[in-house]
Each structure stands twice: as structure tokens, then as C-alpha cells.
N, C-alpha and C. Protein backbone atom coordinates (compact mmCIF):
# COMPACT_ATOMS: atom_id res chain seq x y z
N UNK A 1 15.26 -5.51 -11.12
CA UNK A 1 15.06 -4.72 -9.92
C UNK A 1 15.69 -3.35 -10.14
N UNK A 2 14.96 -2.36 -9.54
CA UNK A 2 15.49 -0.87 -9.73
C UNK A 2 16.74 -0.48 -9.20
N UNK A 3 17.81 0.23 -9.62
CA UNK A 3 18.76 0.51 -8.70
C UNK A 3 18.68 1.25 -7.22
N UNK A 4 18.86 1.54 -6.46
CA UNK A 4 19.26 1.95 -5.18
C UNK A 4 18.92 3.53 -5.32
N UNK A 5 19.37 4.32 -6.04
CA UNK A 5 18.98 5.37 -6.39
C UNK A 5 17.48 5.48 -6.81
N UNK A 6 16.81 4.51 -7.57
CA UNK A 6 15.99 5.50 -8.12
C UNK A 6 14.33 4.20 -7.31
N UNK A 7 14.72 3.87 -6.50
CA UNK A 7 13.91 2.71 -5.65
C UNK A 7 12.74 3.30 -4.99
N UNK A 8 12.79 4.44 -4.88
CA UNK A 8 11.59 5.14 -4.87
C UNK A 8 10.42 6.40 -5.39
N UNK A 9 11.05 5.87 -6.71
CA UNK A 9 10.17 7.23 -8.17
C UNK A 9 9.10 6.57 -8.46
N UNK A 10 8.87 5.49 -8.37
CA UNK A 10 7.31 5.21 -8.50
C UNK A 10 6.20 4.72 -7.23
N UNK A 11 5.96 5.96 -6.96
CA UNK A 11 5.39 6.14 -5.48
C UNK A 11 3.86 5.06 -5.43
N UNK A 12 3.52 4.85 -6.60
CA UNK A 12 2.11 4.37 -6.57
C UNK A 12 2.31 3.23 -7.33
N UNK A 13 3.36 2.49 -7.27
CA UNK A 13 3.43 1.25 -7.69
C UNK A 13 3.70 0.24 -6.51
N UNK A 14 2.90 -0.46 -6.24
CA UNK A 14 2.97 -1.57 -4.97
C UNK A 14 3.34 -2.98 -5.94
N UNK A 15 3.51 -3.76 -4.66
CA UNK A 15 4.55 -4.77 -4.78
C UNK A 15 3.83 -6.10 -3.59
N UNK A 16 3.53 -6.85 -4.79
CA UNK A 16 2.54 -8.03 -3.73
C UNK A 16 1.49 -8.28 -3.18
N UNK A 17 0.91 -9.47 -2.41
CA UNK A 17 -0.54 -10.18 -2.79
C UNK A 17 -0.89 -9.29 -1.38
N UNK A 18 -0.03 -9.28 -0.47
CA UNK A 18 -0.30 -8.92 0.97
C UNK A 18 -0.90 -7.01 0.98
N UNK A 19 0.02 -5.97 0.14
CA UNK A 19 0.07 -4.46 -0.12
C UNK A 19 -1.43 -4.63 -1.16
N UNK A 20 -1.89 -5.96 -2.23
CA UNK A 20 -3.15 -5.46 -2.82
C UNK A 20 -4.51 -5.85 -1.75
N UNK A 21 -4.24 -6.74 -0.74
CA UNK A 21 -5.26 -7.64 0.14
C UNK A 21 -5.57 -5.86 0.94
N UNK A 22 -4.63 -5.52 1.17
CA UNK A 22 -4.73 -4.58 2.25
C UNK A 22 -5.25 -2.95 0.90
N UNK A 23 -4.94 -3.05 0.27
CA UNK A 23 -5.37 -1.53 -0.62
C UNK A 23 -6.64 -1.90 -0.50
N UNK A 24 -7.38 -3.43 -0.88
CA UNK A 24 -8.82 -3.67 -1.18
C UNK A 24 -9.48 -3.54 -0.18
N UNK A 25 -8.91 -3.94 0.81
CA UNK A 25 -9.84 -3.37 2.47
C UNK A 25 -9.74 -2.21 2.65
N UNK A 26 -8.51 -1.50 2.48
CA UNK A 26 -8.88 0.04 3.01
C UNK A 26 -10.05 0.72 2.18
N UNK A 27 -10.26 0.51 0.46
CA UNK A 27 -10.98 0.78 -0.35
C UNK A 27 -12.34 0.49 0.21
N UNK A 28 -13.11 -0.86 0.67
CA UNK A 28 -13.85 -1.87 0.67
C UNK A 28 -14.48 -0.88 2.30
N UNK A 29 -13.21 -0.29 2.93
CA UNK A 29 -14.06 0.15 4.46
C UNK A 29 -13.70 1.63 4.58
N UNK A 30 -13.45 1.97 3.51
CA UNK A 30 -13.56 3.76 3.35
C UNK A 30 -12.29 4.16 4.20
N UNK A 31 -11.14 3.49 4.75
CA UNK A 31 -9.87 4.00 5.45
C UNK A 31 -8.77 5.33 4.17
N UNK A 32 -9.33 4.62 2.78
CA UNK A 32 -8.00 5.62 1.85
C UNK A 32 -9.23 5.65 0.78
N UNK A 33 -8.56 6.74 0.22
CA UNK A 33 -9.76 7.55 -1.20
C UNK A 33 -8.35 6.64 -1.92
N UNK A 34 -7.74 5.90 -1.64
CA UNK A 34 -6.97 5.11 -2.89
C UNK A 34 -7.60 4.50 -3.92
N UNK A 35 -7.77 4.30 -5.25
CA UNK A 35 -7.98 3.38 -6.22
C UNK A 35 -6.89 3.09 -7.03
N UNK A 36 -7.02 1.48 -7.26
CA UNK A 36 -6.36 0.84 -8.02
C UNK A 36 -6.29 0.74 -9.45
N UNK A 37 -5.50 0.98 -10.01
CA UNK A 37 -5.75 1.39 -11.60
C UNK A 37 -5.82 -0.03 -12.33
N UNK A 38 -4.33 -0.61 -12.10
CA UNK A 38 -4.41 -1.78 -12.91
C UNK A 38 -3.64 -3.01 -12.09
N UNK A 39 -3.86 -4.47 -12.00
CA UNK A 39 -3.07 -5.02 -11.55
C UNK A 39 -2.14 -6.16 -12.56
N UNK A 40 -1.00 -5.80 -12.30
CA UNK A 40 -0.19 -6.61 -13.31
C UNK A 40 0.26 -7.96 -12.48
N UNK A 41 0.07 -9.00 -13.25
CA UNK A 41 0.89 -10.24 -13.13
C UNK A 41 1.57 -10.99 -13.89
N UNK A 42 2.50 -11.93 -13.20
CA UNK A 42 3.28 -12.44 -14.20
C UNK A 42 2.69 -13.51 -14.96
N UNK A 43 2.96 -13.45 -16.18
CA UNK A 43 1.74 -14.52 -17.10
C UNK A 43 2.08 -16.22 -16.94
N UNK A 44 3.65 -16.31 -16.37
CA UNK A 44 4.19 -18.00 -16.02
C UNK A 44 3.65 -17.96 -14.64
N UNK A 45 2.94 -17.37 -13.53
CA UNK A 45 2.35 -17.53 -12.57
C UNK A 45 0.40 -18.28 -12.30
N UNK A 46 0.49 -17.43 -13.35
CA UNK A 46 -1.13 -17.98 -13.58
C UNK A 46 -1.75 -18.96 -12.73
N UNK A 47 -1.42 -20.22 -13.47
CA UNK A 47 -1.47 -21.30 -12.87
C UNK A 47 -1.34 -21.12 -11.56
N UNK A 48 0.04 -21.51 -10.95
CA UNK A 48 0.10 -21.12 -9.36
C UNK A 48 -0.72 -20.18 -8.49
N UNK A 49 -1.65 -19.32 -9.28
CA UNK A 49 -2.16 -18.45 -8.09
C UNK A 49 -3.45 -18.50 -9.16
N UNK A 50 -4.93 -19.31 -9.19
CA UNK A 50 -5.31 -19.35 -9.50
C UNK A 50 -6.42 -19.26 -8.84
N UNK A 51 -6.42 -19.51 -7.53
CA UNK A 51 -7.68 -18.88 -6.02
C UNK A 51 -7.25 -18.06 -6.32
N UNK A 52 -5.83 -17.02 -5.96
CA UNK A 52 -5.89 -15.32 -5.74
C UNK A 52 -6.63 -14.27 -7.06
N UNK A 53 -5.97 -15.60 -8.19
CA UNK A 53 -6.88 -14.58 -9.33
C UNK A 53 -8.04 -14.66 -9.58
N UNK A 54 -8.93 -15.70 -9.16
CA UNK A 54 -10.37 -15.63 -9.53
C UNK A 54 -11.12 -14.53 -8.54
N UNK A 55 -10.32 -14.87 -7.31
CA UNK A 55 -10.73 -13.82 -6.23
C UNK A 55 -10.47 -12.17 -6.80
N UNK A 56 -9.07 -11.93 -7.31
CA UNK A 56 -9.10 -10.66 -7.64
C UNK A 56 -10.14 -10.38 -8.62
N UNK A 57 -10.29 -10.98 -9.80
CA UNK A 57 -11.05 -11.00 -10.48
C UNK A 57 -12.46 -10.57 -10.72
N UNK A 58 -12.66 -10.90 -9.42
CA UNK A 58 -14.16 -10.55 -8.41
C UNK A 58 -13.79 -9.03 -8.29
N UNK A 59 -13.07 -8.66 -7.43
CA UNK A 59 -12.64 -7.70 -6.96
C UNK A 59 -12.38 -6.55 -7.59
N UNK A 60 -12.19 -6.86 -9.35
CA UNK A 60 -11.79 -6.11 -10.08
C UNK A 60 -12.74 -5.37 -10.50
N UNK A 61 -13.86 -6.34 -10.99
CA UNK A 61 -15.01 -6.21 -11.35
C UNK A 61 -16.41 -5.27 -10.61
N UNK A 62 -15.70 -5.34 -9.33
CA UNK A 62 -16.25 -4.49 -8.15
C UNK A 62 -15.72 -3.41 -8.32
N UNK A 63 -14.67 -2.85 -8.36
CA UNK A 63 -14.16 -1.65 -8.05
C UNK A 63 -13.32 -1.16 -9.30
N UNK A 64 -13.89 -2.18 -10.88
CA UNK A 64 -12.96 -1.13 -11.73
C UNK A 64 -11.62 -0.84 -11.97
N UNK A 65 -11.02 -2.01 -11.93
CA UNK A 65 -9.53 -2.12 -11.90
C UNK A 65 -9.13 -2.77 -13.05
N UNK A 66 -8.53 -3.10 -14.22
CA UNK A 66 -7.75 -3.92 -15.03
C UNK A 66 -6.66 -5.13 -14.29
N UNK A 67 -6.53 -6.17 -14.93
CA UNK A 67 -5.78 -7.24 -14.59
C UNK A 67 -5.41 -7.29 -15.84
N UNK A 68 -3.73 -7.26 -15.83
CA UNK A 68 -3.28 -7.63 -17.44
C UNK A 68 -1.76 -8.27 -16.70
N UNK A 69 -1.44 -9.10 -17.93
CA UNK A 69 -0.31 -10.11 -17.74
C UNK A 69 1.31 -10.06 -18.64
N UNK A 70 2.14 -10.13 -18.19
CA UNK A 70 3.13 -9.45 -18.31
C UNK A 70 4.08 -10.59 -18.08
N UNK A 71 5.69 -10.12 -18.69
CA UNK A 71 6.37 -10.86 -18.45
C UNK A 71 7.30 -10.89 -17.04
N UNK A 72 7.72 -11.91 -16.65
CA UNK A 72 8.68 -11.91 -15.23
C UNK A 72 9.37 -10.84 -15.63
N UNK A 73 10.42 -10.44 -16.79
CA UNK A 73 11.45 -9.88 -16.68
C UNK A 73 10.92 -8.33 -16.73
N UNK A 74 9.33 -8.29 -17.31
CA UNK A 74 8.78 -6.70 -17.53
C UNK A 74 8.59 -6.22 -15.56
N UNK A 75 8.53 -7.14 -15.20
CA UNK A 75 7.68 -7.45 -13.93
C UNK A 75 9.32 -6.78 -12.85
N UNK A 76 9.88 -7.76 -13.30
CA UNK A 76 11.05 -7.06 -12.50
C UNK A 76 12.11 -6.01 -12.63
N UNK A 77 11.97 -5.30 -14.08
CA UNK A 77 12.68 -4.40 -14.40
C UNK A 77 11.73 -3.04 -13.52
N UNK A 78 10.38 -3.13 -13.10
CA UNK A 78 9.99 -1.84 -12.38
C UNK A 78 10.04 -1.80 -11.00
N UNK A 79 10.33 -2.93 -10.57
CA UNK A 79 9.97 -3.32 -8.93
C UNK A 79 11.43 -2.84 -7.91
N UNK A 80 11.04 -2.61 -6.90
CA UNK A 80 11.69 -2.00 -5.86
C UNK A 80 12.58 -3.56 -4.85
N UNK A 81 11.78 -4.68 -5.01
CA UNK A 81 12.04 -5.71 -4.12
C UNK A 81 11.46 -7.15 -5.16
N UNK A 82 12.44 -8.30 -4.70
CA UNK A 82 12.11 -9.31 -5.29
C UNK A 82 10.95 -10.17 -4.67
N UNK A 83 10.26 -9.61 -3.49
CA UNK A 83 8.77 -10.42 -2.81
C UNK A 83 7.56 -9.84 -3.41
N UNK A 84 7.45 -9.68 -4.33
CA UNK A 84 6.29 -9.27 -4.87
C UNK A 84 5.53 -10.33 -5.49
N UNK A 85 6.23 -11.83 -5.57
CA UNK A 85 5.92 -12.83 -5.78
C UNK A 85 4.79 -12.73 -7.43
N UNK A 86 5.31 -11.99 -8.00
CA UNK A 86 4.41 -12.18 -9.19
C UNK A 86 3.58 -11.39 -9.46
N UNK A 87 3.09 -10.00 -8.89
CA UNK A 87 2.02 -9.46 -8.52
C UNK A 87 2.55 -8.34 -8.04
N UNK A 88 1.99 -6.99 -9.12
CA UNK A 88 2.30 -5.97 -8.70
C UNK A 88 1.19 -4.69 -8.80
N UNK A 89 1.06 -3.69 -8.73
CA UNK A 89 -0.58 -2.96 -9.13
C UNK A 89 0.17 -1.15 -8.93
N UNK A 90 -0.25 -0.80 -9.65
CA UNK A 90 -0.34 0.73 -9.73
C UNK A 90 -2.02 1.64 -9.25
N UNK A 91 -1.58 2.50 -8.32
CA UNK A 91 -3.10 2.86 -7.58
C UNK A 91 -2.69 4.24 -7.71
N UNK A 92 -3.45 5.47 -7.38
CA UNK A 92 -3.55 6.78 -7.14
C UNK A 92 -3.11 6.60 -5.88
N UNK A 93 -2.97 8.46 -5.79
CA UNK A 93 -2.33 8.71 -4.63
C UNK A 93 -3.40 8.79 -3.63
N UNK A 94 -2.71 8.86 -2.26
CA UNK A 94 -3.89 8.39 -0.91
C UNK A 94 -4.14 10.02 -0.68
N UNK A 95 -5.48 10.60 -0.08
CA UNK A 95 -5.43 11.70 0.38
C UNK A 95 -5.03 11.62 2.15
N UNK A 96 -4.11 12.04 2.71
CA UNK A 96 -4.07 12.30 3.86
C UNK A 96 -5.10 13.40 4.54
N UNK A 97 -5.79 13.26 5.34
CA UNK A 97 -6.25 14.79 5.79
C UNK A 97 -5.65 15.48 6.90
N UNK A 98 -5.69 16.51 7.12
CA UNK A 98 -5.16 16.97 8.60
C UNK A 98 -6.02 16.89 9.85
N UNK A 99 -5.52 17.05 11.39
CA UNK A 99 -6.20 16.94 12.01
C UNK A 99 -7.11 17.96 12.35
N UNK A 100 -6.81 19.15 11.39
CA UNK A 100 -8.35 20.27 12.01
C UNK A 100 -9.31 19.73 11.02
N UNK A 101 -9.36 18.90 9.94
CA UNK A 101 -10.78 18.35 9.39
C UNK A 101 -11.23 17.63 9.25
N UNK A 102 -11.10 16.96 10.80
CA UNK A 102 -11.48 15.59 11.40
C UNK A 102 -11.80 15.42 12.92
N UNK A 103 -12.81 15.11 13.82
CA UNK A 103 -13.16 15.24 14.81
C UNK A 103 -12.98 13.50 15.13
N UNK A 104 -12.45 12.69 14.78
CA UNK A 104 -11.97 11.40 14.43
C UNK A 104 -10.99 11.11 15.95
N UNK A 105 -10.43 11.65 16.84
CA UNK A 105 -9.52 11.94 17.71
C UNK A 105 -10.25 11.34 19.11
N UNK A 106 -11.68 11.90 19.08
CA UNK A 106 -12.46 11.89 20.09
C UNK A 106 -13.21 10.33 20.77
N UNK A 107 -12.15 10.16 21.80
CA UNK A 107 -12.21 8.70 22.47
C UNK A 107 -11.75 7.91 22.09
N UNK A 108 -10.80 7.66 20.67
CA UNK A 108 -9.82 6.99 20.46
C UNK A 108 -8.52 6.54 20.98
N UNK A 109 -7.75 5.59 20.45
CA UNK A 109 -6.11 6.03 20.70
C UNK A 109 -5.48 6.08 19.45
N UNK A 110 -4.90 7.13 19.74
CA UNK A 110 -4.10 7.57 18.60
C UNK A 110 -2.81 7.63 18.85
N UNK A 111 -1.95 7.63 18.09
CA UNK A 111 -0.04 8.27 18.62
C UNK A 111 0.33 8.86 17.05
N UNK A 112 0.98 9.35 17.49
CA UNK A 112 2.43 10.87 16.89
C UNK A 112 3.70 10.13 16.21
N UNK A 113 3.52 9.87 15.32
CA UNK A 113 5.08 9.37 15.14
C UNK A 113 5.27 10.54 14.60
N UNK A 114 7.34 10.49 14.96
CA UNK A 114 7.76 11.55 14.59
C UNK A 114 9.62 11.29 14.63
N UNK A 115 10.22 11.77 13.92
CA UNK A 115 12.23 11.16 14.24
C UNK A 115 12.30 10.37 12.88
N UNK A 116 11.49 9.91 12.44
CA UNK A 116 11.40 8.60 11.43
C UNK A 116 11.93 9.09 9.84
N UNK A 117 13.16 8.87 9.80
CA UNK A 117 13.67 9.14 8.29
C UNK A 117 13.60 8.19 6.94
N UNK A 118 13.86 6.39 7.21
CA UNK A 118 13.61 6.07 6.32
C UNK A 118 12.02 5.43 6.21
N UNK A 119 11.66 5.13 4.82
CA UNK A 119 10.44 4.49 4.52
C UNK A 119 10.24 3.02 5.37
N UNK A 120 11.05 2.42 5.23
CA UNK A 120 11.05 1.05 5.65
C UNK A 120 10.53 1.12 6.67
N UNK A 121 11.85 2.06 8.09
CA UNK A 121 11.68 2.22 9.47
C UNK A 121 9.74 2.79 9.73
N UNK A 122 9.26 3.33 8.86
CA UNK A 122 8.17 4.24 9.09
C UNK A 122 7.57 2.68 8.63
N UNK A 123 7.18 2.29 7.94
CA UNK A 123 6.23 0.85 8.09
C UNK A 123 6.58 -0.17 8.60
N UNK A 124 7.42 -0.17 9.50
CA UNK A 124 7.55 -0.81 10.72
C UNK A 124 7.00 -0.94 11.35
N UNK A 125 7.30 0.72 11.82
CA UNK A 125 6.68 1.57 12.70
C UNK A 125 5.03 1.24 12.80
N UNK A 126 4.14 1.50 11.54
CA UNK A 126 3.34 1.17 11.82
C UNK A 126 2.60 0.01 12.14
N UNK A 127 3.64 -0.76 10.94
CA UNK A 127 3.04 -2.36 11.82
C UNK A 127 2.83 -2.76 12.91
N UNK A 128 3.79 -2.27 13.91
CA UNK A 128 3.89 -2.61 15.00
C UNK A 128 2.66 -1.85 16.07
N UNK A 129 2.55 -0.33 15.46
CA UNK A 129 1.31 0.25 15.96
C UNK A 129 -0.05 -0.57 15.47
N UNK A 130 -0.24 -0.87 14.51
CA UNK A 130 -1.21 -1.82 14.08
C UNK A 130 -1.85 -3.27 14.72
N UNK A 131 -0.90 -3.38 15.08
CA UNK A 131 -0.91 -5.24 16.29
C UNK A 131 -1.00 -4.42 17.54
N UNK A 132 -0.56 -3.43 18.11
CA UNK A 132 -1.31 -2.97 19.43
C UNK A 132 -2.47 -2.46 19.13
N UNK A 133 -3.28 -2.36 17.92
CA UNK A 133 -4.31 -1.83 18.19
C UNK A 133 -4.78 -0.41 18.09
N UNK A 134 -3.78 0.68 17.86
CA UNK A 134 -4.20 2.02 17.47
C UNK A 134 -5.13 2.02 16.72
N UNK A 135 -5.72 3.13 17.05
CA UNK A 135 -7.41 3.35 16.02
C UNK A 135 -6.54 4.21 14.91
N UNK A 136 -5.67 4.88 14.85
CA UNK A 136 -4.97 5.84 13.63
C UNK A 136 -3.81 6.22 14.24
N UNK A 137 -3.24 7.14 13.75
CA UNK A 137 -1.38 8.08 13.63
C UNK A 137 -1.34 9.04 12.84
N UNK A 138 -1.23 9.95 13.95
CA UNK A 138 -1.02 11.58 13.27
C UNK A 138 0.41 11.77 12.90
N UNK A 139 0.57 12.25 11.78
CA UNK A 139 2.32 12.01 11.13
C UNK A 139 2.30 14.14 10.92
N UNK A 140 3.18 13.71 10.92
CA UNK A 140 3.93 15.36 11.19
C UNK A 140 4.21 15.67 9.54
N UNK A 141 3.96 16.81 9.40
CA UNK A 141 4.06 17.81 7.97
C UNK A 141 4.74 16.94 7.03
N UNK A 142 5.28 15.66 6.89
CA UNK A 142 6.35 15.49 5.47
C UNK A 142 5.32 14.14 4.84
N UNK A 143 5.40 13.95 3.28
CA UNK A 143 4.99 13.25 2.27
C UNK A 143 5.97 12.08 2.47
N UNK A 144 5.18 11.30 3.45
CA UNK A 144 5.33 9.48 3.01
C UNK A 144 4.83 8.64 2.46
N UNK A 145 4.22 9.06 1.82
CA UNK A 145 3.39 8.59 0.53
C UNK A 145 4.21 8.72 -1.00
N UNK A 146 5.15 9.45 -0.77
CA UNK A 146 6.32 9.75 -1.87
C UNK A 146 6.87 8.08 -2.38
N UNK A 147 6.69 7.47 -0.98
CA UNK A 147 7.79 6.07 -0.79
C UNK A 147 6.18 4.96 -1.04
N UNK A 148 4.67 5.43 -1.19
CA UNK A 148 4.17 4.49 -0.25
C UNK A 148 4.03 2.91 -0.47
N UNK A 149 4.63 2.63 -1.65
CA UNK A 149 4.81 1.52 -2.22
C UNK A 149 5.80 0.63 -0.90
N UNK A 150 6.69 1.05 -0.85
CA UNK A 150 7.88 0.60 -0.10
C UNK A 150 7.12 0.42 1.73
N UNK A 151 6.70 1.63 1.68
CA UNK A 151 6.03 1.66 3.21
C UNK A 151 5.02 0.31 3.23
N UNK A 152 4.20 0.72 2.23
CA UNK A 152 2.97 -0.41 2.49
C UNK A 152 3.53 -1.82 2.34
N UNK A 153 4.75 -2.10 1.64
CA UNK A 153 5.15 -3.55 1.83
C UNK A 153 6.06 -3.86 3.24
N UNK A 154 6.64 -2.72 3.57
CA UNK A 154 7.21 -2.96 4.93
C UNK A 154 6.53 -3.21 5.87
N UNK A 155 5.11 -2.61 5.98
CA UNK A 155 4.11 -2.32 7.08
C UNK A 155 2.97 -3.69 6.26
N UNK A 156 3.42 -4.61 6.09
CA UNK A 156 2.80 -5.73 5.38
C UNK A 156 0.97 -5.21 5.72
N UNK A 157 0.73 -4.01 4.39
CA UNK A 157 0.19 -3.76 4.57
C UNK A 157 -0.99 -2.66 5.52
N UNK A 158 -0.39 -2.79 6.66
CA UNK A 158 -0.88 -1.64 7.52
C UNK A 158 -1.14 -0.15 7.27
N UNK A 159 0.03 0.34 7.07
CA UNK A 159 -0.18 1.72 6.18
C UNK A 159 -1.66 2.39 5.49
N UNK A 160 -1.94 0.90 4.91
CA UNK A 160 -2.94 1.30 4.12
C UNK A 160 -4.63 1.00 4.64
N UNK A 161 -3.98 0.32 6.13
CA UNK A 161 -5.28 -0.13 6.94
C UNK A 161 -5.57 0.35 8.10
N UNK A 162 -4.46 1.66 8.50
CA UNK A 162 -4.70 2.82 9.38
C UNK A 162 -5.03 3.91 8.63
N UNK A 163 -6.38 4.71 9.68
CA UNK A 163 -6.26 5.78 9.13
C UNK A 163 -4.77 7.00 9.72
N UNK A 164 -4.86 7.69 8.95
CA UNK A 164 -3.63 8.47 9.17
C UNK A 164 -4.24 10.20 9.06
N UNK A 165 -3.90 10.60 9.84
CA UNK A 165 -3.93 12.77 9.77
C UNK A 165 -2.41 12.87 9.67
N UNK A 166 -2.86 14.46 9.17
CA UNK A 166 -1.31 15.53 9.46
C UNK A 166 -1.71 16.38 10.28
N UNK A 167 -0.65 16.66 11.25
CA UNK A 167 -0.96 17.52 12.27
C UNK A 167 -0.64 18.93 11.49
């Protein structure tokens, strides 16, 4: 596991079955210009997750991704958190757009987050906007996508299944 310091330098490395379920839907329904580069797993897992991999598998094959297998200890010397349960994936960065190049606003509900300093607290945040139902969240001028690995596992996923503007 990474130290404390440096737990968030790999912005586009996610962590778990729940952060890739949710990259493949946002991909699958046009929410993020994200793509997934490669997905790594641990090679003593195999076995145990052998629905999730035939399924990814599918998935890979759809959208152009690599699946390659790795060791636990390669697996945990890059990771931010020990729930990644075996399964980790490196994707590009998300484009955010702003809200003047999007007419997306109109008859929706939307909300403003804004005060929000750490990553964690911010995919909370959205989780919790996510189970009420917001159609999106306009986020104010700063790069949380720096963290979005961390966000998208906090926000089990959500993050990546709202759309999001910058005001």
C-alpha cells in the first residue's frame, strides 16, 4: 500500500470491482469520455472471480481494454486502499465540461457542491447526492479528478455515474 504522502499521484488508477462496474456504465451511456486502458488482476484470484472475469472479458472486447495478471504483492505495492479485492484498472482522464457548453441544466435537478476539501468527503458527498436522485453537480473551478481514483471508490462508484460541469 502507498504511503500517506504520496496516496494520491496516480490519479487514473482505480481500485475495485464496484469503481470498474461503474467506469463501464458511464462509458456504455456516454456520462464520461473516460476509457479504460488496462485491467490488472491478481493472478491467485482467478479462480474466485471467475463470473466477474468472463463478464469483463466481454467487456474488454467491447471497448478495447487489456486484462493482464499480476502478482498480489505487484497489486499492492501501487494501490491507495486494501478493498480493491484483487482488481485494479488504469483509465484516462475524465473531461469535465463547464456549464456555458451545456444546455443540460434545463428542467433538471442539479446542486453546487462547494467547502469540500478532502477527496473522500467529496465522494461521499456524491454518493449521497446520487441515492437522492440528482440528474448532475456543478463543482466549482478546482481538479478532483487529481484524486479520482480515491473519489470514485469513496462514492462507490457514483462519481463516475453523475454527470458533472464546472461552473
Amino acid at each position: 500500500m502507498k504511503k500517506e504522502e504520496s496516496r494520491f499521484a496516480e490519479a487514473n488508477l482505480f481500485e475495485g470491482m464496484t469503481s470498474l462496474r461503474a467506469v463501464i456504465h458511464a462509458m456504455e451511456t456516454g456520462i464520461s469520455d473516460r476509457k479504460i486502458l488496462r485491467v490488472i488482476v491478481d493472478r491467485d484470484r482467478q479462480k474466485s472471480r471467475a463470473k466477474e472475469l468472463a463478464w469483463l472479458g466481454y467487456k474488454a472486447k467491447e471497448f478495447g481494454f487489456e486484462i493482464v495478471y499480476e502478482s498480489e504483492e505487484y497489486i499492492e505495492s501501487v494501490t491507495v486502499g486494501s478493498s480493491h479485492g484483487g482488481i485494479i484498472f488504469e483509465c484516462t482522464a475524465r473531461t469535465i465540461p463547464s456549464l456555458e457548453q451545456t444546455e443540460a441544466l434545463d428542467g433538471g435537478f442539479w446542486v453546487m457542491i462547494e467547502g469540500i476539501e478532502d477527496p473522500y468527503n467529496f465522494g461521499y458527498a456524491l454518493r449521497s447526492l446520487y441515492s437522492c436522485g440528482v440528474d448532475g453537480v456543478i463543482l466549482s473551478p478546482r481538479n478532483w479528478m487529481s484524486a479520482a481514483g480515491v473519489v470514485c471508490r469513496s462514492s462507490a462508484g457514483a462519481s463516475e455515474m453523475l454527470p458533472l460541469l464546472v461552473c
